[in-house]
PDB file of N, CA and C in Angstrom:
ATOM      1  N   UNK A   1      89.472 114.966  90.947  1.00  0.00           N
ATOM      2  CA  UNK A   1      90.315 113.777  91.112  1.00  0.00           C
ATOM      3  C   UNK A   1      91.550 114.136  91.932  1.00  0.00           C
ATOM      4  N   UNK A   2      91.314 114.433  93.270  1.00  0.00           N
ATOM      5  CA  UNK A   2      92.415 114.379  93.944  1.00  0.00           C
ATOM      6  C   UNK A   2      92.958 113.702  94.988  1.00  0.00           C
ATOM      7  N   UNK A   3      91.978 112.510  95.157  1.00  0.00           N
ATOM      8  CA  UNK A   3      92.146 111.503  96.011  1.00  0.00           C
ATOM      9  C   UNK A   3      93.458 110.406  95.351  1.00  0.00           C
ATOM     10  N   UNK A   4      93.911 109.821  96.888  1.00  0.00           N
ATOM     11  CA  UNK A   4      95.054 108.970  96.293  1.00  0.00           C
ATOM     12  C   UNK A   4      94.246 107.361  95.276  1.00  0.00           C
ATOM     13  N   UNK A   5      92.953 107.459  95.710  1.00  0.00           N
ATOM     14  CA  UNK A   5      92.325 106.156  95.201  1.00  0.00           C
ATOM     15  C   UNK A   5      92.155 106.902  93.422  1.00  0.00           C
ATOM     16  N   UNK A   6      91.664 107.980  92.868  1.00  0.00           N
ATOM     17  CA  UNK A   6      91.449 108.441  91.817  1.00  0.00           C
ATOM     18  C   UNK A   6      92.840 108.562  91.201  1.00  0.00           C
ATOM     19  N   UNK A   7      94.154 108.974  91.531  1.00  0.00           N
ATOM     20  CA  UNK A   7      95.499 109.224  91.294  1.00  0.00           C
ATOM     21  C   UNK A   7      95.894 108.136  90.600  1.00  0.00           C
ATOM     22  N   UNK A   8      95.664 106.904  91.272  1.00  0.00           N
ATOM     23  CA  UNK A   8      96.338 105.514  90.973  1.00  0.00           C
ATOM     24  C   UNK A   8      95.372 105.186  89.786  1.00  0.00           C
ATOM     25  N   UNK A   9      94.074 105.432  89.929  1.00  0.00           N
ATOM     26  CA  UNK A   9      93.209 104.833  88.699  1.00  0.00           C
ATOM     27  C   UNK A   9      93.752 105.699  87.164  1.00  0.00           C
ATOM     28  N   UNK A  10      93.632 106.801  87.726  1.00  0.00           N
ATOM     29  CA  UNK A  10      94.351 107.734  86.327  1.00  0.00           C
ATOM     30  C   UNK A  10      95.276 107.085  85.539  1.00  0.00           C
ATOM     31  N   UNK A  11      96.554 106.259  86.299  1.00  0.00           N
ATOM     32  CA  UNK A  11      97.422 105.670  85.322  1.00  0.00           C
ATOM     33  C   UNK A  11      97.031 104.889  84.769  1.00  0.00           C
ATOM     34  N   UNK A  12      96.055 103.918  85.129  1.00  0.00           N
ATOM     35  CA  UNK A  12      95.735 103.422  83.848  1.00  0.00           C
ATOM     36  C   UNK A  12      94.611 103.543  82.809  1.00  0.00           C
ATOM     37  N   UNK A  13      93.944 104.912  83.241  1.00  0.00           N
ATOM     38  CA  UNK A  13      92.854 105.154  81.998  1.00  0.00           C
ATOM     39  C   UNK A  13      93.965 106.081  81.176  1.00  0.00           C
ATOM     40  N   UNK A  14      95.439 106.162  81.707  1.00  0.00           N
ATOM     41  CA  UNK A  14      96.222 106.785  80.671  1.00  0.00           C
ATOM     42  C   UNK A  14      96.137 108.543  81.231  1.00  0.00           C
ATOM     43  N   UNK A  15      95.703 108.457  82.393  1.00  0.00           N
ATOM     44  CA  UNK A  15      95.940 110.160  82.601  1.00  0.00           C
ATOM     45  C   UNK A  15      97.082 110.684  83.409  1.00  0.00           C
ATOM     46  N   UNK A  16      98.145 109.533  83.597  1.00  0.00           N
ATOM     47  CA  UNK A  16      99.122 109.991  84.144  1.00  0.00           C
ATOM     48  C   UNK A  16     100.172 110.410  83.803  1.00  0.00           C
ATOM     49  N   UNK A  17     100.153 110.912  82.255  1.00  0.00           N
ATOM     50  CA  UNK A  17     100.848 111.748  81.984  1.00  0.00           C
ATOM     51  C   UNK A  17     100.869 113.089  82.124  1.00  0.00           C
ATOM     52  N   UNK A  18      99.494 113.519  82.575  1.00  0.00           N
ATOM     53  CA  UNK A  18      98.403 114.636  82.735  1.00  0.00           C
ATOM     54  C   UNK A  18      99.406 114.588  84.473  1.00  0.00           C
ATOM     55  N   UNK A  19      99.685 113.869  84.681  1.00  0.00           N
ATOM     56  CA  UNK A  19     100.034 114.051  86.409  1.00  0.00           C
ATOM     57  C   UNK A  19     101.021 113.333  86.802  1.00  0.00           C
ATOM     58  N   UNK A  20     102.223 114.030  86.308  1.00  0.00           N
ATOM     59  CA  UNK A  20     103.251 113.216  86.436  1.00  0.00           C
ATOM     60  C   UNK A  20     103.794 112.562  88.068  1.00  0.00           C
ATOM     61  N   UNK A  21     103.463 113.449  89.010  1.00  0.00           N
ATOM     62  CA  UNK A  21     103.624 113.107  90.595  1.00  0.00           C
ATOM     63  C   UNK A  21     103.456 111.974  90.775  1.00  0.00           C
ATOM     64  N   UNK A  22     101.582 111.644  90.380  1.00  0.00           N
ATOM     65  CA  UNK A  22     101.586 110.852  90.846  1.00  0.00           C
ATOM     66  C   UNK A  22     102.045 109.233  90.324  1.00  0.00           C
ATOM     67  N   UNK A  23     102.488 109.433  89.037  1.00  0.00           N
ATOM     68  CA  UNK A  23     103.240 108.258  88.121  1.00  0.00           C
ATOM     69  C   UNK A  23     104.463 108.051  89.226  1.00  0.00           C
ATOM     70  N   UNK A  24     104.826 108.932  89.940  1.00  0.00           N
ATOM     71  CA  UNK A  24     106.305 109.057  90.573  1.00  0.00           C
ATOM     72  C   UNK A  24     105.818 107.947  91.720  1.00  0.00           C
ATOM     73  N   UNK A  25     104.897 108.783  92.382  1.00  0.00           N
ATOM     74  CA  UNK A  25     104.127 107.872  93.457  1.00  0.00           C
ATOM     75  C   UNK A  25     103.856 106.657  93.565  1.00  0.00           C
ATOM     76  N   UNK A  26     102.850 106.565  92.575  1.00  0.00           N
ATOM     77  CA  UNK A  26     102.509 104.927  92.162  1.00  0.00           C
ATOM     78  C   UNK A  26     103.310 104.332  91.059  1.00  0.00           C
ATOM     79  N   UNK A  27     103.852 103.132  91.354  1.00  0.00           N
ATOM     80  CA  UNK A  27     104.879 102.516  90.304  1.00  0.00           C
ATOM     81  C   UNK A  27     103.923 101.433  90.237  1.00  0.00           C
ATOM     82  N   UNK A  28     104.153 101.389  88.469  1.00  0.00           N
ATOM     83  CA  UNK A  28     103.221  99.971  88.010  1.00  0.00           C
ATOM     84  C   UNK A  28     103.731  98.543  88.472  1.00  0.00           C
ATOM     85  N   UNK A  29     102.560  98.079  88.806  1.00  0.00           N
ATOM     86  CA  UNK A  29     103.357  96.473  89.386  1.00  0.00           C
ATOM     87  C   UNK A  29     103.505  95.601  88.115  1.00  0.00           C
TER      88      UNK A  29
END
């Protein structure tokens, strides 16, 4: 999972705590 399309899905199966960057990256709308 290191695509930016897999990154953004992570936050919401809840794995973006596992990856904080990309929480930084993508902000929830």
């Amino acid at each position: 999972m290191s695509n930016t399309s897999d990154m953004a899905g992570e936050m919401w199966t809840g794995v973006a705590p596992a990856r904080p960057k990309c929480a930084y990256d993508f902000s929830p709308p």
